[in-house]
N, C-alpha and C. Protein backbone atom coordinates (compact mmCIF):
# COMPACT_ATOMS: atom_id res chain seq x y z
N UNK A 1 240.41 -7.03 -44.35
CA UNK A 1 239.55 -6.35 -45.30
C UNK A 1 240.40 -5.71 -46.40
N UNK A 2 239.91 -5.82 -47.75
CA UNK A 2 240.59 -5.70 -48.55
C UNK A 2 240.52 -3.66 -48.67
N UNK A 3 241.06 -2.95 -49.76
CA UNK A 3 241.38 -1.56 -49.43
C UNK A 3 240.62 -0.63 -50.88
N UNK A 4 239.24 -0.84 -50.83
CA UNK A 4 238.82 -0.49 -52.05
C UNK A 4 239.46 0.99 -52.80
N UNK A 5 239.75 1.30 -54.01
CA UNK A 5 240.25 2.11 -54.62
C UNK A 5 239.21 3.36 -54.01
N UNK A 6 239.31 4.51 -54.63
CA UNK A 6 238.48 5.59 -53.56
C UNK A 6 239.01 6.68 -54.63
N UNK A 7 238.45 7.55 -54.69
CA UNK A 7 238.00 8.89 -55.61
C UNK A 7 238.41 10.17 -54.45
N UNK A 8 239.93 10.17 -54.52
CA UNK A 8 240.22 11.33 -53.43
C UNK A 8 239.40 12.79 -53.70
N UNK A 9 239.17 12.90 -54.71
CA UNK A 9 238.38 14.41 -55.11
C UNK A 9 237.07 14.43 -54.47
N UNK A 10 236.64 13.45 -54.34
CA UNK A 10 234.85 12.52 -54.13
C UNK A 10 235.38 13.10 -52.35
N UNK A 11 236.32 12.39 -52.08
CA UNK A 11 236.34 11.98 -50.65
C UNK A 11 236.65 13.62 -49.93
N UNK A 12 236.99 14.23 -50.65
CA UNK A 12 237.32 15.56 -50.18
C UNK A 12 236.33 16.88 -49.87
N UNK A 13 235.63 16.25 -51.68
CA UNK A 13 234.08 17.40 -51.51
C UNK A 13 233.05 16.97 -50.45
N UNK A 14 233.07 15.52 -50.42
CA UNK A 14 232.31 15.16 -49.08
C UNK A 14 232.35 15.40 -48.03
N UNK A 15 233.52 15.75 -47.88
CA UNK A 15 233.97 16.02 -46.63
C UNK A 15 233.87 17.84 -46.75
N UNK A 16 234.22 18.76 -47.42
CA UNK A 16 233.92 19.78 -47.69
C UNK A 16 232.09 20.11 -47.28
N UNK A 17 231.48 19.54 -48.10
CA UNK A 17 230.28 19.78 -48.36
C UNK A 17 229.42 19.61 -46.70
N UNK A 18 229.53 19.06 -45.95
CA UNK A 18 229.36 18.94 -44.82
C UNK A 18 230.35 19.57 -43.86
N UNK A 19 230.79 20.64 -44.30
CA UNK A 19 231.76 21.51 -43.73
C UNK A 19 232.23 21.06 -42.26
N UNK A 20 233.34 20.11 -42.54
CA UNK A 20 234.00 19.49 -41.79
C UNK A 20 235.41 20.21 -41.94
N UNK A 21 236.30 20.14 -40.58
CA UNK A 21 237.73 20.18 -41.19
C UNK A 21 238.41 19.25 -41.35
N UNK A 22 239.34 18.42 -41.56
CA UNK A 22 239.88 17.08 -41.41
C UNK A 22 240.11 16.81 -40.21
N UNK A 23 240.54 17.17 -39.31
CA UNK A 23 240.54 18.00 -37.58
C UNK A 23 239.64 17.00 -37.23
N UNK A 24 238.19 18.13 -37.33
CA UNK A 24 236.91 17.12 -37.03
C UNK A 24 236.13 16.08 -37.43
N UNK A 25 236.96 15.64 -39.24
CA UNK A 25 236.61 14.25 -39.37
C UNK A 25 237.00 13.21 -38.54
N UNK A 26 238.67 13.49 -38.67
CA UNK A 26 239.02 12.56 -38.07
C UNK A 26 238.80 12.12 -36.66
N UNK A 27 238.16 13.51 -36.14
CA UNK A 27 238.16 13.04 -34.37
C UNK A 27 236.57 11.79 -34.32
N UNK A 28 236.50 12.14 -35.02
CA UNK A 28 234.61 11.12 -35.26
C UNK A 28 234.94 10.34 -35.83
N UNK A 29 235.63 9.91 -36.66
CA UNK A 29 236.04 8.20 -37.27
C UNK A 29 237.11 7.67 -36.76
N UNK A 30 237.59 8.41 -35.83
CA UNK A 30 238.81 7.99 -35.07
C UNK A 30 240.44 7.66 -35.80
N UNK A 31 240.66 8.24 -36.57
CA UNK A 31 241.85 8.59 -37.27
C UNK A 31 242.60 9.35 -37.62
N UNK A 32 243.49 9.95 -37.89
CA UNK A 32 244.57 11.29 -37.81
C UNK A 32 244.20 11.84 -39.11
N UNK A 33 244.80 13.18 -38.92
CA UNK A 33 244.68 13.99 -39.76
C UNK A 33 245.46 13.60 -40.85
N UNK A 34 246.31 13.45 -40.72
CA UNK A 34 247.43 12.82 -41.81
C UNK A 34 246.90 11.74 -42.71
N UNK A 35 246.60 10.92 -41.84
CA UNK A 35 246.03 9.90 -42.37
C UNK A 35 244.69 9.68 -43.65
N UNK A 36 244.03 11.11 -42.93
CA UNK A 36 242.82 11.86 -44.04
C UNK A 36 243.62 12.07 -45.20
N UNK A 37 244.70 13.00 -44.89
CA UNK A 37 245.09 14.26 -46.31
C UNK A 37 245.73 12.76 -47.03
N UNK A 38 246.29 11.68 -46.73
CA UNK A 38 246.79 10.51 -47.63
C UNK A 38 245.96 10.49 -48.63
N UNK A 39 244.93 10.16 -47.98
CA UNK A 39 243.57 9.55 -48.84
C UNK A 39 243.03 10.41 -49.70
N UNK A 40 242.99 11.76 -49.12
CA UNK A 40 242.44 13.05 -50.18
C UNK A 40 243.46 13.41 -51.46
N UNK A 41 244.67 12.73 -51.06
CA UNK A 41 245.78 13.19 -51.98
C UNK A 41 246.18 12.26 -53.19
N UNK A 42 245.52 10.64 -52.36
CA UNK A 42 245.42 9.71 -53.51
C UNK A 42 246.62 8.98 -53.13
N UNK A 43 247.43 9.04 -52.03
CA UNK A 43 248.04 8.70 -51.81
C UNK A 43 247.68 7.17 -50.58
N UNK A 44 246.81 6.83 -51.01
CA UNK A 44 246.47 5.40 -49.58
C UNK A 44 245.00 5.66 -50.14
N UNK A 45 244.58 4.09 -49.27
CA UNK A 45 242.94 3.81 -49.31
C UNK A 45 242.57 3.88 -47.64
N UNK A 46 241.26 4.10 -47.54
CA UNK A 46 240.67 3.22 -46.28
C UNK A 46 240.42 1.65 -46.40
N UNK A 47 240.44 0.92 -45.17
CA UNK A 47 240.24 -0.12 -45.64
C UNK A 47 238.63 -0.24 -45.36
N UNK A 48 237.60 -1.24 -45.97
CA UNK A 48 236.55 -1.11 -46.37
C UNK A 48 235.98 -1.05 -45.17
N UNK A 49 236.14 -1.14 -44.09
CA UNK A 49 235.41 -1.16 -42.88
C UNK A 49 235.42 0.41 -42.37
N UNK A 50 236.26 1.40 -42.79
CA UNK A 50 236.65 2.61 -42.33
C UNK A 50 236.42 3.12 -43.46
N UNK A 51 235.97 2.42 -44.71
CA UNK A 51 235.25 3.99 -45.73
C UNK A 51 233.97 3.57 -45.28
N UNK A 52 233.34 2.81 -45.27
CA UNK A 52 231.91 2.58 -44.66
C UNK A 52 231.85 3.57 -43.22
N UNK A 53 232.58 3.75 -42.65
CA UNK A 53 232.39 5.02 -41.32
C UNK A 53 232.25 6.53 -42.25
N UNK A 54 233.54 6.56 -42.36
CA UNK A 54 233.73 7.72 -43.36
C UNK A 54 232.20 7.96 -44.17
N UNK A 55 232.05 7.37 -45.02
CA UNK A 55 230.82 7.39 -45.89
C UNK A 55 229.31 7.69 -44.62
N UNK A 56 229.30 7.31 -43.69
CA UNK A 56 228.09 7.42 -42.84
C UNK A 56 228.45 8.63 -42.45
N UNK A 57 229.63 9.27 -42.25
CA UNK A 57 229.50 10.38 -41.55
C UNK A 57 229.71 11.56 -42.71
N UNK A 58 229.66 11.02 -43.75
CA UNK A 58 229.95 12.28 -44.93
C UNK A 58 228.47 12.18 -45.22
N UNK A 59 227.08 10.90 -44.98
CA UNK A 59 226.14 10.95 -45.61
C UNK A 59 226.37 10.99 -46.97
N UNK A 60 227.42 9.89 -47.33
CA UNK A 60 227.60 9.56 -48.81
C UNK A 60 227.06 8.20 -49.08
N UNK A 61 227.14 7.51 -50.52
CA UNK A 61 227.17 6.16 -50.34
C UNK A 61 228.86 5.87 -50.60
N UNK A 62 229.53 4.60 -49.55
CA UNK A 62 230.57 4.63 -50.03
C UNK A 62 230.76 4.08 -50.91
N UNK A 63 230.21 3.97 -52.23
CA UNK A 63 230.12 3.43 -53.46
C UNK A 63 230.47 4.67 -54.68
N UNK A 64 229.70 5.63 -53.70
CA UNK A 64 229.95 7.16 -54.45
C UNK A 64 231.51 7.69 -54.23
N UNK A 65 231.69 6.99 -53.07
CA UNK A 65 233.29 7.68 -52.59
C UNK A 65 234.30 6.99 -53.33
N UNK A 66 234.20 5.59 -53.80
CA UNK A 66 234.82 4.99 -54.60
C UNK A 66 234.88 5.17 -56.51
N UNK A 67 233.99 6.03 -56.60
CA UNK A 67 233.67 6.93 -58.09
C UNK A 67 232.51 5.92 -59.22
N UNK A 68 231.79 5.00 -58.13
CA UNK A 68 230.26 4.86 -58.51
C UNK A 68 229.43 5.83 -59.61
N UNK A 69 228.92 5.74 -60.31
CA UNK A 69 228.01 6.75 -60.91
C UNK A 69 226.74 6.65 -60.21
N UNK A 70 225.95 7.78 -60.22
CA UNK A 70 224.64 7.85 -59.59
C UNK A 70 224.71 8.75 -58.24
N UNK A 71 223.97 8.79 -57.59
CA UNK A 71 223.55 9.69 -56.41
C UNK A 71 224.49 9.73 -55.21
N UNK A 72 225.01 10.77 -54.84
CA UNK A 72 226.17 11.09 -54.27
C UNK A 72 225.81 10.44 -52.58
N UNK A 73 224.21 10.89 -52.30
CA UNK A 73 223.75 10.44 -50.97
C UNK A 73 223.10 9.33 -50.77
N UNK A 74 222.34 9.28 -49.83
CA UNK A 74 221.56 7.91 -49.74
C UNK A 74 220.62 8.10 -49.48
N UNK A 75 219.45 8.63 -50.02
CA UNK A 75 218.19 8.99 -49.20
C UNK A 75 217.43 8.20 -48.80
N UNK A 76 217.31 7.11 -49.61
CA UNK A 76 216.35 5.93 -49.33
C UNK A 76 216.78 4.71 -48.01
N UNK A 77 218.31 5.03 -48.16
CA UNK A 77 218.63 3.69 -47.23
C UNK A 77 218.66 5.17 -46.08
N UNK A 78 218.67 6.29 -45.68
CA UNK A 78 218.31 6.89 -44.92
C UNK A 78 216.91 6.91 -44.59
N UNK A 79 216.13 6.89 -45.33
CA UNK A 79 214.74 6.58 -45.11
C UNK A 79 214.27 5.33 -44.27
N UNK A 80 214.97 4.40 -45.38
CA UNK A 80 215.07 2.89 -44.46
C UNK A 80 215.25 2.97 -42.90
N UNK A 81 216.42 3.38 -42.62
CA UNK A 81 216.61 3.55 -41.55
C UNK A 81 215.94 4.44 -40.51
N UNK A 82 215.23 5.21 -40.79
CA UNK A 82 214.37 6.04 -40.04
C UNK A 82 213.07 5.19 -39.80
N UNK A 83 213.20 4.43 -40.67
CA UNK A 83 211.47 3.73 -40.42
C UNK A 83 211.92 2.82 -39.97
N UNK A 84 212.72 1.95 -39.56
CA UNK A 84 212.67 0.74 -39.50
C UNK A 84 212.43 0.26 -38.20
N UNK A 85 212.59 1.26 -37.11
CA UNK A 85 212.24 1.28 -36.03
C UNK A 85 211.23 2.37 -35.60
N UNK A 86 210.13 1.97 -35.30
CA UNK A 86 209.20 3.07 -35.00
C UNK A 86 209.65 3.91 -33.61
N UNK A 87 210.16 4.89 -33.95
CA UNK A 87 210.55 5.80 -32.61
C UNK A 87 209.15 5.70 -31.12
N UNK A 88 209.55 5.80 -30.23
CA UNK A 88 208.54 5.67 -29.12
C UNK A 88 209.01 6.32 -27.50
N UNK A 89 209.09 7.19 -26.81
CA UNK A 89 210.14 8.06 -25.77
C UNK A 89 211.28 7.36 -25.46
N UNK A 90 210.70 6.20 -25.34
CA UNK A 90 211.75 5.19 -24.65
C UNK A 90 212.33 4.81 -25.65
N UNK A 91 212.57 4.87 -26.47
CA UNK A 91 213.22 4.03 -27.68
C UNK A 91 213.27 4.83 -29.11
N UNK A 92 214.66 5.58 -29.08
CA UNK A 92 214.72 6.10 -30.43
C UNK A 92 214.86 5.00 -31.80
N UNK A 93 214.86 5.87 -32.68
CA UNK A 93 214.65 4.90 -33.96
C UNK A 93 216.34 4.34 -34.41
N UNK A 94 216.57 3.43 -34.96
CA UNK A 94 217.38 2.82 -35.55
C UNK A 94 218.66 3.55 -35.98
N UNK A 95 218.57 4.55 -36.80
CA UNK A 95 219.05 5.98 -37.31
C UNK A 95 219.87 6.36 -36.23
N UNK A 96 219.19 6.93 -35.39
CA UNK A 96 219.33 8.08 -34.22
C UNK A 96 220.31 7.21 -33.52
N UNK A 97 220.37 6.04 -32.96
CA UNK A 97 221.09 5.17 -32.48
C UNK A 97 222.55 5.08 -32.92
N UNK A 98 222.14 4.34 -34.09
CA UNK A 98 223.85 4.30 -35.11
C UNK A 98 224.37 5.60 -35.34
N UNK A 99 224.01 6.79 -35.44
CA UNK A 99 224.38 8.12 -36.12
C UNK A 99 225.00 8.46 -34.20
N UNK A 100 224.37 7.70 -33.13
CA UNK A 100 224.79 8.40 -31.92
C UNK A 100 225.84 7.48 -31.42
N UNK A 101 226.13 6.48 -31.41
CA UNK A 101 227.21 5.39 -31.78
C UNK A 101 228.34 5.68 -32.78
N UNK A 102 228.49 6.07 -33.73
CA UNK A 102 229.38 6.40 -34.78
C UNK A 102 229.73 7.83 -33.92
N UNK A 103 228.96 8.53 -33.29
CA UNK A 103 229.68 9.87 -32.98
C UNK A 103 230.51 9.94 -31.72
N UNK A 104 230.38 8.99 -30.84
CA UNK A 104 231.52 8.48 -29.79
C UNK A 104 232.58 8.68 -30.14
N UNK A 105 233.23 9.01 -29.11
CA UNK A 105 235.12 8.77 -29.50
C UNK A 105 235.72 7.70 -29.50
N UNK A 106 236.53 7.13 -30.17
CA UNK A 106 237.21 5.73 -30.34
C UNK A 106 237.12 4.94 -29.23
N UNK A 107 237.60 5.54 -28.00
CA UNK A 107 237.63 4.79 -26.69
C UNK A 107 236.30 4.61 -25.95
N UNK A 108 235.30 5.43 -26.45
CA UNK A 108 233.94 5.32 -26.09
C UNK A 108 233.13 3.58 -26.73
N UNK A 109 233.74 4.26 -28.33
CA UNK A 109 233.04 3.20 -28.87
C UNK A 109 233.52 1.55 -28.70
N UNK A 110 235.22 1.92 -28.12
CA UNK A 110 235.42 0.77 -27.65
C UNK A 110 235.01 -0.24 -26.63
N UNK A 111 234.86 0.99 -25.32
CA UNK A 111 234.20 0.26 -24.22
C UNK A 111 232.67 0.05 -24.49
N UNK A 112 232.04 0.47 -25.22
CA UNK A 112 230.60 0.03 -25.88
C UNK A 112 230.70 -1.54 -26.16
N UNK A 113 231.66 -1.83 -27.31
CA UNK A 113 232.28 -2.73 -28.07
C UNK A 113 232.44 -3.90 -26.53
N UNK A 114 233.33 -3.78 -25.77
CA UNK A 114 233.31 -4.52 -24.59
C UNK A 114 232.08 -4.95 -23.61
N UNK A 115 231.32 -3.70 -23.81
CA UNK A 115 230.33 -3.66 -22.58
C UNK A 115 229.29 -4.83 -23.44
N UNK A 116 228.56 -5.07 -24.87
CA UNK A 116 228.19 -5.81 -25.91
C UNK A 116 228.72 -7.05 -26.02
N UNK A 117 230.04 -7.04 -25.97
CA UNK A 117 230.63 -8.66 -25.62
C UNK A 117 230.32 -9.49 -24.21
N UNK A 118 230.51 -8.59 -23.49
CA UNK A 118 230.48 -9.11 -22.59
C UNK A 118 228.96 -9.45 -21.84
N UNK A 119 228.00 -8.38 -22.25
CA UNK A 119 226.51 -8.92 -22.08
C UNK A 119 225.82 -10.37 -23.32
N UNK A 120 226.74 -9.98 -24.34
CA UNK A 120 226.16 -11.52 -25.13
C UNK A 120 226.95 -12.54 -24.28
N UNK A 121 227.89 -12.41 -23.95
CA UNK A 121 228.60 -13.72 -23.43
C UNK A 121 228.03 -14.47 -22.09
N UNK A 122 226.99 -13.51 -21.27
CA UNK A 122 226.28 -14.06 -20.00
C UNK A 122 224.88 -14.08 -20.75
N UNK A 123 224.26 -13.94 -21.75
CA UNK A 123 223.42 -14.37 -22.36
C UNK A 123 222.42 -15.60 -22.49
């Protein structure tokens, strides 16, 4: 994946604005602290698969994080996602799912990642 350019100021207030520390970004996208302040400093990119995390958990678009003009959030593709599955006890909505998936710890989301392979593969 290629390493889209990125708006360290963008990537910082986002992360600000959802009063995060880099601490606790990184423990939810699964990457070091260091590795944050690079990116905030302008010094490195994410690569596009890890500003798309980043961006879900800042509730940005990562289009905005890359210095896009227009709306910093996403309300509509948040909307989208709330409807797209009609919530029911047994079955949260679409949203609630991915937002509870993205908040796993790396090794969580890995053995997820395994447990998914391995049920499509007896499929």
């Amino acid at each position: 994946m290629t390493r889209p350019a990125i708006d360290p100021a963008r990537l910082r207030y986002a992360r600000e604005q959802r009063r995060l520390t880099l601490q606790e970004l990184g423990d939810e996208v699964g990457v070091s602290i260091r590795t944050l302040q690079r990116y905030e400093q302008g010094d490195g990119a994410p690569k596009a698969a890890l500003l798309d995390i980043l961006a879900a958990h800042l509730h940005v678009r990562p289009e905005w994080i890359c210095g896009a003009d227009g709306e910093m959030d996403a309300p509509r593709l948040q909307s989208f996602l709330q409807n797209l599955v009609t919530p029911t006890q047994d079955r949260p909505n679409l949203f609630t799912l991915v937002s509870n998936i993205l908040a796993l710890s790396p090794e969580d989301r890995a053995a997820l990642l395994r447990l998914l392979q391995s049920e499509a593969q007896t499929a």
